[in-house]
C-alpha atoms as a PDB file:
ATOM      1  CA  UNK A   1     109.101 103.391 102.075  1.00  0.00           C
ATOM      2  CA  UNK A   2     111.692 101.527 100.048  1.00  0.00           C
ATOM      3  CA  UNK A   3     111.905  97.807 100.101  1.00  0.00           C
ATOM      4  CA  UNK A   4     114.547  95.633  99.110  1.00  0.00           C
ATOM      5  CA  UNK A   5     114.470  94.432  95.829  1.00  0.00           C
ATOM      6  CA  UNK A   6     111.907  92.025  94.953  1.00  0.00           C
ATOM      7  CA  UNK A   7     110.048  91.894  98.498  1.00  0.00           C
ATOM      8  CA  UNK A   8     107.656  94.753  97.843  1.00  0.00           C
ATOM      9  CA  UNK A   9     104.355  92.519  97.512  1.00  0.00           C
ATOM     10  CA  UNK A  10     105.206  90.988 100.450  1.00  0.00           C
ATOM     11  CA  UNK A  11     105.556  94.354 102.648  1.00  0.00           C
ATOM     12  CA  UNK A  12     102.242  95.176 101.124  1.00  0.00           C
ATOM     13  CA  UNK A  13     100.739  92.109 101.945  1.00  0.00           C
ATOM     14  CA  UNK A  14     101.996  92.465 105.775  1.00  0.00           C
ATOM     15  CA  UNK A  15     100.434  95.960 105.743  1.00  0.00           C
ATOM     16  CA  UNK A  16      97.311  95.093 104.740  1.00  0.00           C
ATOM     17  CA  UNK A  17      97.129  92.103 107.118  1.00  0.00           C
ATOM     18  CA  UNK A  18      95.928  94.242 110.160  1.00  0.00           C
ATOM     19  CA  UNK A  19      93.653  96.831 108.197  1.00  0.00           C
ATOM     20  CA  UNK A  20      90.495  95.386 109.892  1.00  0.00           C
ATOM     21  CA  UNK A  21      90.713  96.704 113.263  1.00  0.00           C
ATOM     22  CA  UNK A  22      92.399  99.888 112.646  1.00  0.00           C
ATOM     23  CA  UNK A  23      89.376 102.415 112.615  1.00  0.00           C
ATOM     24  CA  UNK A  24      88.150 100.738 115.831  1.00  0.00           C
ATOM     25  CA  UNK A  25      91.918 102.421 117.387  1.00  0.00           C
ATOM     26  CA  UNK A  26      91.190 105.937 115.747  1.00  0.00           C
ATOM     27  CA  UNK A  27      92.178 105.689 112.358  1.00  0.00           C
ATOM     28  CA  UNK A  28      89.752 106.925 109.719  1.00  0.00           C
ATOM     29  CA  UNK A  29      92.206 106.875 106.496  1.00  0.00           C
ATOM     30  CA  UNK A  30      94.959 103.793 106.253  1.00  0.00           C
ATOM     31  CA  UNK A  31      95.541 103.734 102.037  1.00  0.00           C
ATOM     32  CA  UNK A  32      98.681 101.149 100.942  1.00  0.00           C
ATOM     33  CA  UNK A  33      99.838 102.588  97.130  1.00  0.00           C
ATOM     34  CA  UNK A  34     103.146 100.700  94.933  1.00  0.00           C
ATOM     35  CA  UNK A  35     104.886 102.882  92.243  1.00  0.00           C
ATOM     36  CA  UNK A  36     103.755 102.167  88.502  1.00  0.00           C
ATOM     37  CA  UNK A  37     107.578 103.282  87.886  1.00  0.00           C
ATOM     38  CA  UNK A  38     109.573 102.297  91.149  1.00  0.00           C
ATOM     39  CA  UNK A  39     109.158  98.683  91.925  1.00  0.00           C
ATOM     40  CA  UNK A  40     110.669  98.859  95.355  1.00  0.00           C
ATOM     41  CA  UNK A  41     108.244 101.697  96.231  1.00  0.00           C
ATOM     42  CA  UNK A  42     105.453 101.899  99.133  1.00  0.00           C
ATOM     43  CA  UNK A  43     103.831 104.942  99.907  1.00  0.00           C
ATOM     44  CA  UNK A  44     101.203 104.765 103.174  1.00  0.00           C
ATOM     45  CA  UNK A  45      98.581 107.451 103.528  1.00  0.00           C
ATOM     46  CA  UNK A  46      97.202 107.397 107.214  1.00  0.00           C
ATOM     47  CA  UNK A  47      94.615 109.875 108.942  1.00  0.00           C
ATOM     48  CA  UNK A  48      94.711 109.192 112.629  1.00  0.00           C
ATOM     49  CA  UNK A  49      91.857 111.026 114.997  1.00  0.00           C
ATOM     50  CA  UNK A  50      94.859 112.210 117.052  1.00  0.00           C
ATOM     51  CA  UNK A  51      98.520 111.293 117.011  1.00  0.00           C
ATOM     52  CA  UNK A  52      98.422 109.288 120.707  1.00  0.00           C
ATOM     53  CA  UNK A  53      95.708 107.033 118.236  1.00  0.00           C
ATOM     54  CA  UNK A  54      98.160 106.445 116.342  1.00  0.00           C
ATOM     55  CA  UNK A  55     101.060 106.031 119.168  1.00  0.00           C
ATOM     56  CA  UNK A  56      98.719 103.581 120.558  1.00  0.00           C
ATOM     57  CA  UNK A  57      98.257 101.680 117.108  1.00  0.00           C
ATOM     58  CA  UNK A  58     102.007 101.108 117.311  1.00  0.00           C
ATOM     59  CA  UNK A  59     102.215  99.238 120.607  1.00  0.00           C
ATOM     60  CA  UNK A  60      99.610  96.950 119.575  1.00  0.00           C
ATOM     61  CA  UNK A  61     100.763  93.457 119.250  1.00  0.00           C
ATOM     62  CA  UNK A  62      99.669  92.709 115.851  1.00  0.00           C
ATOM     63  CA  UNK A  63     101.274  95.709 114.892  1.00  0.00           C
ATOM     64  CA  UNK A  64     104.655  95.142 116.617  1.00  0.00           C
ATOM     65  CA  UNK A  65     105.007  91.436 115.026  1.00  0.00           C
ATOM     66  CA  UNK A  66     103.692  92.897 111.561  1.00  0.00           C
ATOM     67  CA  UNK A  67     106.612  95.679 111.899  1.00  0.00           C
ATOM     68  CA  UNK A  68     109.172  92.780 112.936  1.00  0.00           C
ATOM     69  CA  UNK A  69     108.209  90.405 110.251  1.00  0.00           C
ATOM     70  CA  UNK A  70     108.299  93.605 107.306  1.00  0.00           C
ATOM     71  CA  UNK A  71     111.232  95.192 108.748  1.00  0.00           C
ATOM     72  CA  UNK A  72     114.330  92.809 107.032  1.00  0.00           C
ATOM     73  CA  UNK A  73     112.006  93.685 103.910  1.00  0.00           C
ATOM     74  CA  UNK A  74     112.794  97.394 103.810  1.00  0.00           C
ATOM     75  CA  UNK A  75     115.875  99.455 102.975  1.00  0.00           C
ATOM     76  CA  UNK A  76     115.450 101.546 105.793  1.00  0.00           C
ATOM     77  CA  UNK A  77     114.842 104.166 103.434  1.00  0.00           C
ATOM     78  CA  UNK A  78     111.486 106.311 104.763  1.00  0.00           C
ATOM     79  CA  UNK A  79     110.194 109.205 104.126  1.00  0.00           C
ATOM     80  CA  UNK A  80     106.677 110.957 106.229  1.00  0.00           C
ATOM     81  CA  UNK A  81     105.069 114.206 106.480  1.00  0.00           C
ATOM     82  CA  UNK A  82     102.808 115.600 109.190  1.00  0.00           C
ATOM     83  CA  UNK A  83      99.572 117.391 107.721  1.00  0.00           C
ATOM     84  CA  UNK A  84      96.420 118.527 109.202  1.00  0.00           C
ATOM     85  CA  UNK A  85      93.087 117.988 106.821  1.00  0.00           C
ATOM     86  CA  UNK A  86      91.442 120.924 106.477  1.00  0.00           C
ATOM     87  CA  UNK A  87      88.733 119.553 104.145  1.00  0.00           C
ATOM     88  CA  UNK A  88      88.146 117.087 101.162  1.00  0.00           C
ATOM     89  CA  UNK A  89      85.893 114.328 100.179  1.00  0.00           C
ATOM     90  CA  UNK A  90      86.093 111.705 102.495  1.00  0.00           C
ATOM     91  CA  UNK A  91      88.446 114.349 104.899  1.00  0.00           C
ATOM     92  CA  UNK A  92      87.396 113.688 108.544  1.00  0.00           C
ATOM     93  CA  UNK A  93      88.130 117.060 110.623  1.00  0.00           C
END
């Protein structure tokens, strides 16, 4: 995800706010990365037990206020890709 320009510590810092109780709603992976070249630059890696865990996740309250308070943040640029783990260290599957 893009963010505007000088707010991308304080996206971060929103996402990591609720990491706590995420594996207790089926998520076994939630990894927040920033570019060492683009400053405005978020990348998210998520592994979800199933994707209604992770439609579920996004109704939560915490996680609708954490969305509204990031959301004037970001660009609206986004970018996401489906995979399925087939193996790994760490890899649940």
């Amino acid at each position: 995800m893009k963010t505007k320009p000088g707010h991308r510590d304080d996206v971060v810092s929103i996402l990591l706010s609720g990491v706590d109780g995420l594996r207790e709603h089926g998520c076994d992976l939630y990894v927040v990365s920033v570019s060492d070249t683009e400053p405005d630059t978020i990348w998210v890696f998520e592994s979800w037990r199933s994707k209604d865990a992770h439609a579920a996740s996004l109704q939560l309250p915490e996680t609708k206020e954490a969305i509204a308070k990031a959301m004037p943040m970001l660009t609206g640029e986004f970018s996401g890709q489906e995979t399925t783990i087939v193996g790994g260290l760490g890899a649940q599957h």
